[in-house]
Protein backbone atom coordinates (compact mmCIF):
# COMPACT_ATOMS: atom_id res chain seq x y z
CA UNK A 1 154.16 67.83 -147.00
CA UNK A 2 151.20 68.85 -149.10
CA UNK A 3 149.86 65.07 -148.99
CA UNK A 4 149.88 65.43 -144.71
CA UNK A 5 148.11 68.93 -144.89
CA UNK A 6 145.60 67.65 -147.49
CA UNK A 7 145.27 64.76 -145.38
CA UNK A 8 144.35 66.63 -142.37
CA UNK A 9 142.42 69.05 -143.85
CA UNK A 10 140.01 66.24 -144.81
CA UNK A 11 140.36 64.50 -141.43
CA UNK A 12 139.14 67.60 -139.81
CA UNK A 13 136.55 67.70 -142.34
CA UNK A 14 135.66 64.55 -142.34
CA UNK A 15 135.37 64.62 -138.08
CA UNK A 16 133.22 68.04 -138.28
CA UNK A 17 130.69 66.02 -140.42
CA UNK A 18 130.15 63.29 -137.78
CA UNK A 19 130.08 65.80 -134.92
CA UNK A 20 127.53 67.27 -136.83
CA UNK A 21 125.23 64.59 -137.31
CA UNK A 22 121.36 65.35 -137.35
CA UNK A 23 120.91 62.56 -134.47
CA UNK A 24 123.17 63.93 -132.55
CA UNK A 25 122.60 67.27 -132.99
CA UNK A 26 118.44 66.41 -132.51
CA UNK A 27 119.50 64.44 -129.23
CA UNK A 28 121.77 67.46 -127.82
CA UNK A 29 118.76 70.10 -128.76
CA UNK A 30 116.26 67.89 -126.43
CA UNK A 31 118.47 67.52 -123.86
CA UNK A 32 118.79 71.24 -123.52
CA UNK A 33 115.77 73.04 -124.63
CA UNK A 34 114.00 73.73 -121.12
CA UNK A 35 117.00 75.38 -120.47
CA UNK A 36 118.14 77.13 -123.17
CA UNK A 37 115.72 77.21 -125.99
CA UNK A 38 117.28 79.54 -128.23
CA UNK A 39 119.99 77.14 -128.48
CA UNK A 40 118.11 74.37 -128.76
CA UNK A 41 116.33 76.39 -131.87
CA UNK A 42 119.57 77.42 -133.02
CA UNK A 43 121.16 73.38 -132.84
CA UNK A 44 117.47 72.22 -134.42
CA UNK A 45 117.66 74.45 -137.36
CA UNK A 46 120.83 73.49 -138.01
CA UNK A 47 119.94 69.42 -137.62
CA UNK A 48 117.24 70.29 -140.21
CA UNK A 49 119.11 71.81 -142.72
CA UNK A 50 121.24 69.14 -142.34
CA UNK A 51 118.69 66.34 -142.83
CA UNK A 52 117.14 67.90 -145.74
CA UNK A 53 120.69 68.58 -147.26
CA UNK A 54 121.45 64.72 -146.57
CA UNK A 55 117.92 63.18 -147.33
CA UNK A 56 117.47 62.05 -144.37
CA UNK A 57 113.57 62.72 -143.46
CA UNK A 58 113.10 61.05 -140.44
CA UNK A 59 116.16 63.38 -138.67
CA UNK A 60 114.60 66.50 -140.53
CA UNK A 61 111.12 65.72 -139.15
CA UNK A 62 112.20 65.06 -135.79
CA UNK A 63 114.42 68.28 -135.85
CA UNK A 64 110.77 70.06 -137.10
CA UNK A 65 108.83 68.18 -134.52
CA UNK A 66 111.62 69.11 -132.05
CA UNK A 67 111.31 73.03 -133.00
CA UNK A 68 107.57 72.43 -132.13
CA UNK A 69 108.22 71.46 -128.60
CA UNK A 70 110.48 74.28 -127.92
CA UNK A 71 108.33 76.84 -129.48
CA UNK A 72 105.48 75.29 -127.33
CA UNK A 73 107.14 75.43 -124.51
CA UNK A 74 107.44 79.76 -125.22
CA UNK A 75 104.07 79.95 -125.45
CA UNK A 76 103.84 80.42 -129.59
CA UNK A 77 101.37 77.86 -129.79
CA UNK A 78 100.50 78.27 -133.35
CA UNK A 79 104.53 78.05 -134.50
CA UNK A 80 104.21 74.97 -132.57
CA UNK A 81 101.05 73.36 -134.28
CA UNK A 82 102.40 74.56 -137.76
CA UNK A 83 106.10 72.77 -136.93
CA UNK A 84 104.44 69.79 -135.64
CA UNK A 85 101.95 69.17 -138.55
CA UNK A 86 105.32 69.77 -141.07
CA UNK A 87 106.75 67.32 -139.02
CA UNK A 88 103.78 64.42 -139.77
CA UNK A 89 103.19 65.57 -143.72
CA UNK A 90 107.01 64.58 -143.83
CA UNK A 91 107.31 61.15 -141.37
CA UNK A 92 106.10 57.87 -141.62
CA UNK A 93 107.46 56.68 -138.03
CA UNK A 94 104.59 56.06 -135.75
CA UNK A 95 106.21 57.63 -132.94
CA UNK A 96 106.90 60.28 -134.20
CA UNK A 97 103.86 61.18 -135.35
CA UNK A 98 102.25 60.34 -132.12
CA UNK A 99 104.61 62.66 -130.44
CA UNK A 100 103.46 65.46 -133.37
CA UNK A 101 99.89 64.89 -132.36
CA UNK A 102 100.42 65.08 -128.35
CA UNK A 103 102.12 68.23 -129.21
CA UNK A 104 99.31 69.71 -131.34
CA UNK A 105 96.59 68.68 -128.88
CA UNK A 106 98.52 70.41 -126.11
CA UNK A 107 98.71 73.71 -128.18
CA UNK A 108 95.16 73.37 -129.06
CA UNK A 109 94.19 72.80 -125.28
CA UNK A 110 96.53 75.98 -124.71
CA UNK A 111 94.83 78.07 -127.29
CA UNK A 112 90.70 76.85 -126.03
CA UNK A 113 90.94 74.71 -129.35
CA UNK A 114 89.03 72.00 -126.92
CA UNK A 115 87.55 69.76 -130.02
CA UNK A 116 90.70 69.73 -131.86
CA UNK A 117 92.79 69.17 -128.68
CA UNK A 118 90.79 65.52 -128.30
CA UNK A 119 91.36 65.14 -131.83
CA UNK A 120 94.60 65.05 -131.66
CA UNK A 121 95.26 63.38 -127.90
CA UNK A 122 92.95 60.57 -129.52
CA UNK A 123 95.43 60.15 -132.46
CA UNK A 124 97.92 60.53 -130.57
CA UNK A 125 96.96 57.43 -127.91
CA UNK A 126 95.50 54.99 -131.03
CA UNK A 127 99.20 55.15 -131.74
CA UNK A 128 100.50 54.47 -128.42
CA UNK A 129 98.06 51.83 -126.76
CA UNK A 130 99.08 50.00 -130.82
CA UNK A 131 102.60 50.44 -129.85
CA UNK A 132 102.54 49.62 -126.59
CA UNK A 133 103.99 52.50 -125.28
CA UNK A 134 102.22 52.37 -121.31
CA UNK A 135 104.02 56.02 -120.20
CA UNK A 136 103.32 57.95 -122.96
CA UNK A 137 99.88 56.34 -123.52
CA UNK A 138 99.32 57.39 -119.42
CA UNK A 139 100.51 60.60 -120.16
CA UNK A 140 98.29 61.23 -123.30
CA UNK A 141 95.16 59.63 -121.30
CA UNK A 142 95.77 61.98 -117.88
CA UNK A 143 95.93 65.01 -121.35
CA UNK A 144 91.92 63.82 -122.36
CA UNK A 145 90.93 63.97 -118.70
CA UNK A 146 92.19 67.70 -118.89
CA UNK A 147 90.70 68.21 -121.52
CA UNK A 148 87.26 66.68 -120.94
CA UNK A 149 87.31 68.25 -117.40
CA UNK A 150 87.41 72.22 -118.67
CA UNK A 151 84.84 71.08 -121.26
CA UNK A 152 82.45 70.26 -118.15
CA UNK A 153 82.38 66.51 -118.76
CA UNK A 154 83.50 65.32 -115.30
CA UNK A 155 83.01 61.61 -115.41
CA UNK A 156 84.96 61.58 -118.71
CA UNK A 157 87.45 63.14 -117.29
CA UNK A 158 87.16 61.34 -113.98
CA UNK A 159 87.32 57.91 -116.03
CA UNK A 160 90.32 59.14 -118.47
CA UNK A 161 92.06 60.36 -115.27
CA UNK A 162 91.74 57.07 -113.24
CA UNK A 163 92.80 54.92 -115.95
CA UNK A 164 95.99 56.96 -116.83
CA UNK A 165 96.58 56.82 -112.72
CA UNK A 166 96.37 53.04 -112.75
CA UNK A 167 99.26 53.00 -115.82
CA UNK A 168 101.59 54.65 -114.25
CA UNK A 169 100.62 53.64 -111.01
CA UNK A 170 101.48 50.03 -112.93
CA UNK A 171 104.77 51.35 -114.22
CA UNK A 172 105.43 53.02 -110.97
CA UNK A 173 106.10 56.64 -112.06
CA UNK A 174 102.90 58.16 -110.53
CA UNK A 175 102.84 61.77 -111.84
């Protein structure tokens, strides 16, 4: 009898461990944070701790990175710049850092931080256009023409605007 108990005290164990998997956890905080983003903050802290507790750095900076978006997204933009720059000392995935970046340079453009906002949405698209990731590199692009537009630089921002309308005009997802 004590062998079956032990043995389902450890199964139970054992299953709460993979239910609580950073991935997962990171995935289920994304998919919910527009709606709920003190849960999403409450499921990324724990994915971090997690991570960190496990070693593994790539789930712990994409838990940070993820905190960033959500703490964007309630207007503390300088939360959101610290968490994403954590997130980049930490990774070494490309994406990831690219994501960090576009984050960053959407606070800064937030916050009047004009300068630093390209500076990052540059980064942030070197990445991208080396990856070969058209949407995201669209997306970042259609962010400089913002950018270059409340600066007063029109046919930057013209340019930057048309060529991020013909990618996604080529993937069409026009936005």
């Amino acid at each position: 009898m004590r062998i079956l108990i032990f043995f389902l005290i450890c199964t139970t164990f054992c299953y709460g461990q993979i239910e609580e998997s950073p991935q997962k956890l990171n995935d289920s905080a994304i998919s919910i944070y527009k709606n709920d983003p003190q849960k999403a903050i409450s499921i990324l802290e724990r994915s971090k701790s997690i991570a960190r507790a496990k070693n593994q750095i790539f789930e712990e900076a994409r838990a940070i990175n993820g905190l960033g978006l959500v703490y964007r997204d309630l207007g503390e933009f300088k939360k959101a710049i610290e968490l994403s720059k954590q997130s980049i000392e930490i990774s070494s995935d490309s994406l990831l850092i690219a994501s960090a970046s576009n984050n960053i340079g959407v606070c800064n453009r937030q916050l009047g931080e004009y300068e630093d906002a390209l500076t990052n949405y540059l980064k942030a698209l070197e990445i991208y256009n080396a990856l070969n990731e058209k949407s995201k590199e669209a997306t970042v692009t259609n962010n400089i023409g913002m950018v270059y537009s409340y600066l007063g630089v029109n046919d930057k921002a013209i340019e930057y605007h048309l060529k991020a309308k013909d990618v996604f005009e080529e993937l069409d997802n026009k936005k």
